[in-house]
Protein backbone atom coordinates (compact mmCIF):
# COMPACT_ATOMS: atom_id res chain seq x y z
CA UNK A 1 9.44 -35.73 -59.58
CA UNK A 2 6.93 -38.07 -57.35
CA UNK A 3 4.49 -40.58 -59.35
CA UNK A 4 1.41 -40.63 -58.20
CA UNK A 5 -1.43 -43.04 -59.07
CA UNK A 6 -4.34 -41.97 -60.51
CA UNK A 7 -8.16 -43.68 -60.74
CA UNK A 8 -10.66 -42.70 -63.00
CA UNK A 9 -14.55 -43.72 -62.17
CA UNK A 10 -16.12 -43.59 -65.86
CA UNK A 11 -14.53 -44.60 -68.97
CA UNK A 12 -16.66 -42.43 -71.57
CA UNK A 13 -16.51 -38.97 -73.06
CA UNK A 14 -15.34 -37.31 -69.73
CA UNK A 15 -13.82 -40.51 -68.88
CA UNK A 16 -11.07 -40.01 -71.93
CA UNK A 17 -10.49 -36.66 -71.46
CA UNK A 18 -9.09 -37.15 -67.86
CA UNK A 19 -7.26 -40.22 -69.25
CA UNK A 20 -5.54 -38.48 -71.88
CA UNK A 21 -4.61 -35.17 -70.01
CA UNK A 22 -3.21 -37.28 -67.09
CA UNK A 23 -0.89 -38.83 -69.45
CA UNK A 24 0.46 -35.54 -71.12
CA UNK A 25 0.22 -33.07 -67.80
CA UNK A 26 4.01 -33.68 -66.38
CA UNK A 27 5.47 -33.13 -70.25
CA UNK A 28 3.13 -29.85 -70.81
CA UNK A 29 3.57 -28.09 -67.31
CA UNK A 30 6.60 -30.32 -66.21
CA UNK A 31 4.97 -30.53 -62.52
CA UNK A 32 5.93 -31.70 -59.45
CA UNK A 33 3.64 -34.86 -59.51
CA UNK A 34 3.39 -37.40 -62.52
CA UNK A 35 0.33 -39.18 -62.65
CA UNK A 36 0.58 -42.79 -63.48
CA UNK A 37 -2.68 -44.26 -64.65
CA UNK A 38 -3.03 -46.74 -62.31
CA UNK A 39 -6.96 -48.18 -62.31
CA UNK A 40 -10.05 -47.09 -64.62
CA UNK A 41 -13.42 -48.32 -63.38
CA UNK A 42 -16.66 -48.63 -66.42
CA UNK A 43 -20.11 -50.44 -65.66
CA UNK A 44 -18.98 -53.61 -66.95
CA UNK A 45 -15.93 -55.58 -66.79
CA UNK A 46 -15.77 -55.69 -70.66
CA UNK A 47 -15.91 -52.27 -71.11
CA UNK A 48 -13.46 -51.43 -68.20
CA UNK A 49 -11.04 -53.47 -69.95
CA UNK A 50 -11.22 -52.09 -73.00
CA UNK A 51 -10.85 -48.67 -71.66
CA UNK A 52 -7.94 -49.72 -69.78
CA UNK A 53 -6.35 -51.00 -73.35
CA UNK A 54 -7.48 -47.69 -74.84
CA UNK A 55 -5.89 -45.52 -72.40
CA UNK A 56 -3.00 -47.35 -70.90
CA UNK A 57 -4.15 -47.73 -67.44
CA UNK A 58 -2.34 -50.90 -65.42
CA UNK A 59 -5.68 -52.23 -64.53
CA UNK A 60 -9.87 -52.32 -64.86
CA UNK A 61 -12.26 -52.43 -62.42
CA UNK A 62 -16.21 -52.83 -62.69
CA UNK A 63 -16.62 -51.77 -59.32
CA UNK A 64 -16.37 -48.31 -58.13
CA UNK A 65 -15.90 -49.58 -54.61
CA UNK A 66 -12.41 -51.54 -55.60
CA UNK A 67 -10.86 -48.56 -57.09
CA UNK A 68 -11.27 -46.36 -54.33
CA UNK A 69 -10.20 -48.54 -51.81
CA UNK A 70 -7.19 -49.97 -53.66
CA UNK A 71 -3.88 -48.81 -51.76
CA UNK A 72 -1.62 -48.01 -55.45
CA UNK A 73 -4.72 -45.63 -56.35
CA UNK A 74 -4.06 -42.03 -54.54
CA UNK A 75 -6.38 -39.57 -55.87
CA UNK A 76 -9.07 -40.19 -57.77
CA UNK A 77 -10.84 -38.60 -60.97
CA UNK A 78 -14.95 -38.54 -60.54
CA UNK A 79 -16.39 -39.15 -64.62
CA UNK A 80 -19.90 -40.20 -64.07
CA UNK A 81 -23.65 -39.01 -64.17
CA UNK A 82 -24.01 -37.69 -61.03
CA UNK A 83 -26.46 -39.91 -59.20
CA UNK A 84 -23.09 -41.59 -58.07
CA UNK A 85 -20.59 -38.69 -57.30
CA UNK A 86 -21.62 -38.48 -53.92
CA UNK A 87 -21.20 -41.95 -52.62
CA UNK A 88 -17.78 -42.39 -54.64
CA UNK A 89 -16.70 -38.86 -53.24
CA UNK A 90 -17.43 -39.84 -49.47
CA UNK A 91 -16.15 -43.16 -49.87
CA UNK A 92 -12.55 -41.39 -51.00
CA UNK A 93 -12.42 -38.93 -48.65
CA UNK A 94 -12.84 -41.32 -45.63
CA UNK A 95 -9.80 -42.91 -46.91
CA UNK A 96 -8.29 -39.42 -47.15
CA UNK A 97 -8.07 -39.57 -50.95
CA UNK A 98 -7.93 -36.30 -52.86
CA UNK A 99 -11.12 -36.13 -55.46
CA UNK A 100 -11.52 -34.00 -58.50
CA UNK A 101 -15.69 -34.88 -59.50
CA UNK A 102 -16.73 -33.71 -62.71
CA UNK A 103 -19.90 -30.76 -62.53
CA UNK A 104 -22.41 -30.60 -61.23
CA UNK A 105 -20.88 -31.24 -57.95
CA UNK A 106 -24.16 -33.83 -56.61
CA UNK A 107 -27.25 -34.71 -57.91
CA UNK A 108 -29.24 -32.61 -55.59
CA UNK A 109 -28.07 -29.61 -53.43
CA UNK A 110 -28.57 -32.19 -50.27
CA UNK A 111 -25.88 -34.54 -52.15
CA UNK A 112 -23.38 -31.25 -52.72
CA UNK A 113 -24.03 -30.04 -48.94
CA UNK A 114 -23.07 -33.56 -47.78
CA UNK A 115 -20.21 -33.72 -50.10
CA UNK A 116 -18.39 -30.32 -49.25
CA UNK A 117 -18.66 -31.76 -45.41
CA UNK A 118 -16.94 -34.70 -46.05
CA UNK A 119 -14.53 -32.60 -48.28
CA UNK A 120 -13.17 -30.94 -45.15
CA UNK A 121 -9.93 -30.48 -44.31
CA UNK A 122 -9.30 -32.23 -47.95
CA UNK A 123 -7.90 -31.72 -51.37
CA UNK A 124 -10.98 -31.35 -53.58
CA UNK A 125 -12.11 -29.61 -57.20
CA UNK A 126 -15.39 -29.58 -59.32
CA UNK A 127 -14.87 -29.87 -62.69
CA UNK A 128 -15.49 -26.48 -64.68
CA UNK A 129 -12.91 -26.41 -67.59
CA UNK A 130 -14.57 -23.46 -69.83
CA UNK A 131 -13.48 -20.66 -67.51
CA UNK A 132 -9.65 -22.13 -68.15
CA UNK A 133 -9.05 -21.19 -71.18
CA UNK A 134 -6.08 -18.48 -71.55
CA UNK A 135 -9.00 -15.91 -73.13
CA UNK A 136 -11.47 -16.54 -69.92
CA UNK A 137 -8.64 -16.43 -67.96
CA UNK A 138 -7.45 -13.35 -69.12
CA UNK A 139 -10.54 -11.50 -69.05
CA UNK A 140 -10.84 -12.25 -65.53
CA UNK A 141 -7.75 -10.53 -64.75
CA UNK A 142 -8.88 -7.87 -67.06
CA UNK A 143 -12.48 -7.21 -65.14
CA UNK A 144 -9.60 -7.53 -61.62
CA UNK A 145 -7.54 -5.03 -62.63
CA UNK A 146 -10.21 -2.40 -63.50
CA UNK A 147 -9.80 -2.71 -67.43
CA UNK A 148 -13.17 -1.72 -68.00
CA UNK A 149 -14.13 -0.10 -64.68
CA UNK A 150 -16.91 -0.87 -62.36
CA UNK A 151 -18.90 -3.56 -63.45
CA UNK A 152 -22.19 -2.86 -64.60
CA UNK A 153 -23.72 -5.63 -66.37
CA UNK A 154 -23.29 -9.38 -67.37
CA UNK A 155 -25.01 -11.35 -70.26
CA UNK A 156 -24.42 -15.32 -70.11
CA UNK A 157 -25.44 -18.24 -72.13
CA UNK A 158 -24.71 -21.79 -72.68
CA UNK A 159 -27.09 -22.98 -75.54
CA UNK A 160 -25.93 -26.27 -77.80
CA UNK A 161 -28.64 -27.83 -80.30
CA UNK A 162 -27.86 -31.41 -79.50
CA UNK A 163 -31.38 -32.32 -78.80
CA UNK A 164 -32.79 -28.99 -80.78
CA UNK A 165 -34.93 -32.10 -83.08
CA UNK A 166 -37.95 -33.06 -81.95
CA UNK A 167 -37.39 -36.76 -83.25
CA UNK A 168 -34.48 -37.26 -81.33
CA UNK A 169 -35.36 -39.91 -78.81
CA UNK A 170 -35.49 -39.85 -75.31
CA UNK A 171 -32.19 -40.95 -73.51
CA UNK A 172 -30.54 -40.76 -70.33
CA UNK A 173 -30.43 -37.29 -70.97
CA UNK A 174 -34.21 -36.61 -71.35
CA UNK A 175 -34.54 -38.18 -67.56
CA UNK A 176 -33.76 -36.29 -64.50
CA UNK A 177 -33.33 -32.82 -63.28
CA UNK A 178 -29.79 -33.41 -63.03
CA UNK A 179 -29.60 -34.43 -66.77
CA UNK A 180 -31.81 -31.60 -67.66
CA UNK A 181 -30.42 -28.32 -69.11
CA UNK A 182 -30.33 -26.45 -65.47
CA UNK A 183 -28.62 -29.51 -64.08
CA UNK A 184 -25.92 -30.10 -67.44
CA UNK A 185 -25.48 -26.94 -69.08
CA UNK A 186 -26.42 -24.05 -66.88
CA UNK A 187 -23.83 -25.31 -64.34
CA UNK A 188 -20.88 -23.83 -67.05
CA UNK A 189 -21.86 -20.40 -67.90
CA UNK A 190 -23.31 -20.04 -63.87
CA UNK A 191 -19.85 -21.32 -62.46
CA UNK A 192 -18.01 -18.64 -65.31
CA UNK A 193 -20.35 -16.04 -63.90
CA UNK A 194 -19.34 -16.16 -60.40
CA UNK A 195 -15.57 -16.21 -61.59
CA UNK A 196 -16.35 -12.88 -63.78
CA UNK A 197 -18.47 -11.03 -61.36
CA UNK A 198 -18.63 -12.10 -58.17
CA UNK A 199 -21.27 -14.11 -55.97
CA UNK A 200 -25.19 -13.97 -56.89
CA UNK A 201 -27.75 -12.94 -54.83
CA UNK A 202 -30.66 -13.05 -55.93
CA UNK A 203 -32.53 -14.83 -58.88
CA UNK A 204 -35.87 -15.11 -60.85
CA UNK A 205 -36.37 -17.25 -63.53
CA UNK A 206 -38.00 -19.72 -65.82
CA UNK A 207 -37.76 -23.58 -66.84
CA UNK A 208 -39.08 -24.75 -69.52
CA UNK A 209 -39.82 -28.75 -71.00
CA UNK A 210 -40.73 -27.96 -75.05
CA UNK A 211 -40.64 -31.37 -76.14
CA UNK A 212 -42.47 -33.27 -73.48
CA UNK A 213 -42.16 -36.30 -75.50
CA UNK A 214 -39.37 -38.45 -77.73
CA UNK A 215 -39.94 -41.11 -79.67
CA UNK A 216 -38.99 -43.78 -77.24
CA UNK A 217 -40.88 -42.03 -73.99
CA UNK A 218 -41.76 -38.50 -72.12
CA UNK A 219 -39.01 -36.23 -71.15
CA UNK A 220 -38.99 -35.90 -67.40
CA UNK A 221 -36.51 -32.57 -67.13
CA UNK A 222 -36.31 -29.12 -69.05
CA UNK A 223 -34.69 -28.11 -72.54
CA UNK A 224 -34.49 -24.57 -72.10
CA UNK A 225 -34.43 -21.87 -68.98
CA UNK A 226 -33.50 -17.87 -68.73
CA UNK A 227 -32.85 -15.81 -65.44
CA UNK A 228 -31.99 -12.34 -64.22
CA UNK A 229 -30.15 -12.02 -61.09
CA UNK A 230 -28.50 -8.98 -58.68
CA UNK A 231 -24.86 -10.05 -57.81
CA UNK A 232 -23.90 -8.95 -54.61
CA UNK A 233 -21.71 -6.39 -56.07
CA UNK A 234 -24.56 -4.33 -57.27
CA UNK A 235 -24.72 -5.34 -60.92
CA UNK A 236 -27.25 -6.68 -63.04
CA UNK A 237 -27.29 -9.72 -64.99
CA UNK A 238 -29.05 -12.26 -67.34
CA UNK A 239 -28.47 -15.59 -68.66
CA UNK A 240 -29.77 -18.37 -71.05
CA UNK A 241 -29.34 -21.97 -71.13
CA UNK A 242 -30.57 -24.48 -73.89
CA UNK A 243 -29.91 -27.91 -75.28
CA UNK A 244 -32.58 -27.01 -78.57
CA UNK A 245 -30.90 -23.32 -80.21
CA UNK A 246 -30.67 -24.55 -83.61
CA UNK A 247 -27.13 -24.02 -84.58
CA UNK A 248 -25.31 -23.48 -81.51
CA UNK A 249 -22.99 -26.46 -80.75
CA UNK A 250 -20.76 -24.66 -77.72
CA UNK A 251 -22.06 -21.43 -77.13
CA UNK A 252 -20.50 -20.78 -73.77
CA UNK A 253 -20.35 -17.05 -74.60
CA UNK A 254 -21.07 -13.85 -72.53
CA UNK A 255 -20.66 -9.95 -72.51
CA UNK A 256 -19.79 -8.03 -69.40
CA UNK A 257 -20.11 -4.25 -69.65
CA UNK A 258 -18.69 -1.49 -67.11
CA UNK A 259 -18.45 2.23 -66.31
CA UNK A 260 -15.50 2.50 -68.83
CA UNK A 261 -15.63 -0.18 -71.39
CA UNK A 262 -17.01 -3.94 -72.30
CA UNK A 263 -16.04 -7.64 -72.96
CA UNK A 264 -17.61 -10.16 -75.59
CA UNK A 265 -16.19 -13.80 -75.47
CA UNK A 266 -17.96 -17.16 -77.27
CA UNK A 267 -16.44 -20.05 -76.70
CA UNK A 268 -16.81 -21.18 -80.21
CA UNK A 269 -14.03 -18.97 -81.30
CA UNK A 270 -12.45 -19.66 -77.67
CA UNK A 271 -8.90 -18.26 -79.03
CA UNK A 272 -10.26 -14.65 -79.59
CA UNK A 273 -11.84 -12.12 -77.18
CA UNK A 274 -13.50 -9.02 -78.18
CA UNK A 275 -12.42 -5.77 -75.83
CA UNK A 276 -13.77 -2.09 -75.65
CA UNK A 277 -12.20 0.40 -74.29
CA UNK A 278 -13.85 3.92 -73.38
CA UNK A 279 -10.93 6.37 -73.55
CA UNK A 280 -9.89 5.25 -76.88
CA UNK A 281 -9.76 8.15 -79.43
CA UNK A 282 -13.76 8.45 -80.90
CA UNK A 283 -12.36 7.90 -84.69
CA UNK A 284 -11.31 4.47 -83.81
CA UNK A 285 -13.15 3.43 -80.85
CA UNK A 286 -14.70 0.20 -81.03
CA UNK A 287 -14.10 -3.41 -80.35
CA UNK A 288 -11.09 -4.64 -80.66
CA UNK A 289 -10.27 -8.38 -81.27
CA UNK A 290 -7.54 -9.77 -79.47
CA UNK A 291 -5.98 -13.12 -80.03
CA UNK A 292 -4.61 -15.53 -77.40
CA UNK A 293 -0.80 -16.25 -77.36
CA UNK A 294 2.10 -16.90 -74.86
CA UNK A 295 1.66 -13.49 -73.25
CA UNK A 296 -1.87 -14.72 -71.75
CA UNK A 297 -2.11 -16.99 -68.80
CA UNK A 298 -1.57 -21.27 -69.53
CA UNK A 299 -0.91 -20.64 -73.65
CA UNK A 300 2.85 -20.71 -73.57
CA UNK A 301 2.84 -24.38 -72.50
CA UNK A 302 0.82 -25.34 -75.31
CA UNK A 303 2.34 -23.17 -78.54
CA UNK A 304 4.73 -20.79 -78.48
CA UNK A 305 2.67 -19.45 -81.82
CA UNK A 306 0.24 -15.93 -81.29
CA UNK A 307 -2.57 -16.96 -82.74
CA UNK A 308 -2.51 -20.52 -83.41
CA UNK A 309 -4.64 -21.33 -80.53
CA UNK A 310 -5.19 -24.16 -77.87
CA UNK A 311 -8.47 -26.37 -77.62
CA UNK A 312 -10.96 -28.13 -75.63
CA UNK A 313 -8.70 -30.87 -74.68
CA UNK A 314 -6.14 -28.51 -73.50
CA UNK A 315 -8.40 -27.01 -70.98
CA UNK A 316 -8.67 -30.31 -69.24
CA UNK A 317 -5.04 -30.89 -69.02
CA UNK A 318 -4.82 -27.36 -66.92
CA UNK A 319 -7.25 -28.71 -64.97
CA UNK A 320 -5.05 -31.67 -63.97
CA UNK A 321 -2.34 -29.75 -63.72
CA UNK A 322 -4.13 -27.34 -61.34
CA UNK A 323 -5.58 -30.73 -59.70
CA UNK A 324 -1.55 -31.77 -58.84
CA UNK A 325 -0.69 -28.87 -57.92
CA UNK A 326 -3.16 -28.60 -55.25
CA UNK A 327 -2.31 -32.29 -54.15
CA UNK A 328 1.84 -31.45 -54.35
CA UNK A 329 1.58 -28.10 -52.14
CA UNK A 330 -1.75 -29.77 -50.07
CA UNK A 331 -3.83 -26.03 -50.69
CA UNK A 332 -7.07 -25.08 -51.72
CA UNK A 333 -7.12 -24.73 -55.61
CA UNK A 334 -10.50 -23.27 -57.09
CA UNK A 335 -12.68 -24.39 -58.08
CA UNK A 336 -13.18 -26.53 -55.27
CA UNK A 337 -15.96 -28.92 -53.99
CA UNK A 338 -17.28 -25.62 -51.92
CA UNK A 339 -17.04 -23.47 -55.35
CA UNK A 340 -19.24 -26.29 -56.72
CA UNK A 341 -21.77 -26.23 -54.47
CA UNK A 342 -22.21 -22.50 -54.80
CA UNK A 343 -22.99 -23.29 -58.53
CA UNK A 344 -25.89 -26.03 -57.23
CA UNK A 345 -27.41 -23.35 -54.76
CA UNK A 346 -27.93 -20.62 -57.76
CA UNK A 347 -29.60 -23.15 -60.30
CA UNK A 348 -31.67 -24.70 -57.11
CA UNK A 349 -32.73 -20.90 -56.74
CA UNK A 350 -33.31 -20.81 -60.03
CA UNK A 351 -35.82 -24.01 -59.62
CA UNK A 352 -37.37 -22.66 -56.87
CA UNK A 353 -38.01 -19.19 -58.80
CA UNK A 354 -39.18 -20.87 -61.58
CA UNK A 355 -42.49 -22.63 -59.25
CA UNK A 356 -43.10 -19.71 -57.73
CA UNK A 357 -43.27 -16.94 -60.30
CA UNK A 358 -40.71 -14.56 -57.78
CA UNK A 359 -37.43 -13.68 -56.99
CA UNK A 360 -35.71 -15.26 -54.91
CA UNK A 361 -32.82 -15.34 -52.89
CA UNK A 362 -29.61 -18.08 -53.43
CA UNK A 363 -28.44 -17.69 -49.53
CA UNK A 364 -32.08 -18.65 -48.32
CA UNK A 365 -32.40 -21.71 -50.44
């Protein structure tokens, strides 16, 4: 076992999570690298501290630029709104520092393009934890191995109902394209897709703004949007996004369908998936629920129970693990900073679709 020293830019919700599944990854997957929380970096010195106390880094930092350059820190954690990722990200990489940045990958497709250049040659990975769960993972191998045939059709949505009332008031959130739906939700379900299915190709869609204004100001980026796209496979597809469906609080769910059976999956009952399977007998053909347990891939380390499931937290800590692993063997791991900016170039299709009223295609954006 090798320590390795680990700094975290952002102290907050996403900030936490990478804290606490640094400090559990070497006892759950007993890898080759153990991260040792070495620096945490907030917007103020007060708050850096106590985020430092919280999560048992050695020391605090309100300045990005300290971290990064600091000779104990060795690969660095990317946790906030992504108007910076692209200057921390270059900064690291200059100094040759592996970087997993949280999604989206940039603030704008130029800031992803100039990020995956100076990711070159470099240990890199956007942060998409959904698609890690042992069900997710397991229906990709499913759709891989041919379980239900030629793919035919895919159905996606993220929708959550954090800002579903009107008289919620404008934040950071309500500001931006990047803190829009398109740039905070859609990335998920978008970034699952092109696990699932494959590459898309082409797009047409719609953005919308319904509440154009919060107490406290106007809202400057959309709450909902919906597309239909060709994957370069051949199949069809569909998918929703929306901060404002009443009663949805993670509803990362989807439905693939193929020439000999289909797939449901919601990510609000993330330990179950839902399979059909053509050549079952008529009398009891139908969907079948199936729950996770140590015979699908990343439960075992967890629970050794069928059944008793793993949760959101857990998904980060795979991500870390995958994260050292790529550091410890110095390969690829996906999804990297490339795999990110795929993600960018469908929803900036999907932007550009939505002004003109057409389809459009994601290589030509």
């Amino acid at each position: 076992m090798t320590e390795i020293g680990i700094g975290i830019v952002g102290g907050g919700y996403m900030g936490k999570a990478h804290a606490v599944a640094m400090s559990a990854v070497g006892a759950v997957f007993d890898t080759q690298l153990r991260p040792r929380l070495e620096m945490i970096c907030a917007s103020s010195a007060q708050s850096a501290e106590k985020y430092r106390k919280a999560f048992g880094f050695q020391r605090a930092t309100d300045d990005w630029n300290v971290l990064v350059n600091d000779p104990k820190v060795e690969a660095i954690v990317i946790a906030t709104p992504q108007e910076f990722h692209r200057d921390i990200a270059e900064a690291a990489f200059a100094l040759n520092k592996p970087v997993f940045c949280e999604k989206p990958l940039g603030a704008s497709l130029e800031d992803s393009r100039a990020m995956v250049k100076a990711a070159a040659g470099q240990i890199s990975m956007t942060g998409f934890n959904y698609i890690r769960t042992p069900a997710s993972q397991f229906v990709r191998k499913l759709i891989a191995d041919g379980a239900i045939g030629d793919v035919t059709w895919f159905r996606g949505e993220h929708t959550e109902d954090f800002l579903a009332d009107p008289k919620a008031p404008a934040t950071w959130r309500t500001d931006g394209d990047a803190n829009g739906t398109m740039g905070d939700l859609a990335p998920h379900m978008i970034n699952g897709a092109l696990a699932l299915i494959g590459p898309i190709a082409s797009v047409i869609a719609e953005v919308e703004t319904v509440h154009a204004t919060r107490p406290g100001g106007a809202v400057s980026n959309d709450d909902h949007g919906q597309l239909m796209c060709r994957f370069a496979n051949g199949a069809m597809g569909q998918m929703y996004f929306s901060r404002i469906s009443h009663g949805r609080k993670m509803g990362y769910a989807y439905e693939v369908t193929g020439t000999k059976g289909a797939i449901r999956f919601d990510q609000e009952d993330q330990n179950a998936l839902w399979l059909y399977a053509m050549e079952e007998p008529e009398a009891t053909r139908g969907f079948r629920k199936i729950l996770t347990g140590p015979a699908h891939p990343d439960y075992a380390p967890f629970c050794q129970g069928p059944g008793h499931g793993t949760g959101y937290q857990d998904q980060i800590i795979i991500e870390a693990r995958d994260f050292l692993h790529a550091i410890a063997t110095q390969t690829a791991v996906w999804p990297t900073f490339q795999d990110g900016l795929e993600v960018n170039q469908v929803i900036a299709a999907a932007m550009a679709s939505s002004r003109a009223k057409a389809w459009v295609d994601v290589a030509g954006v």
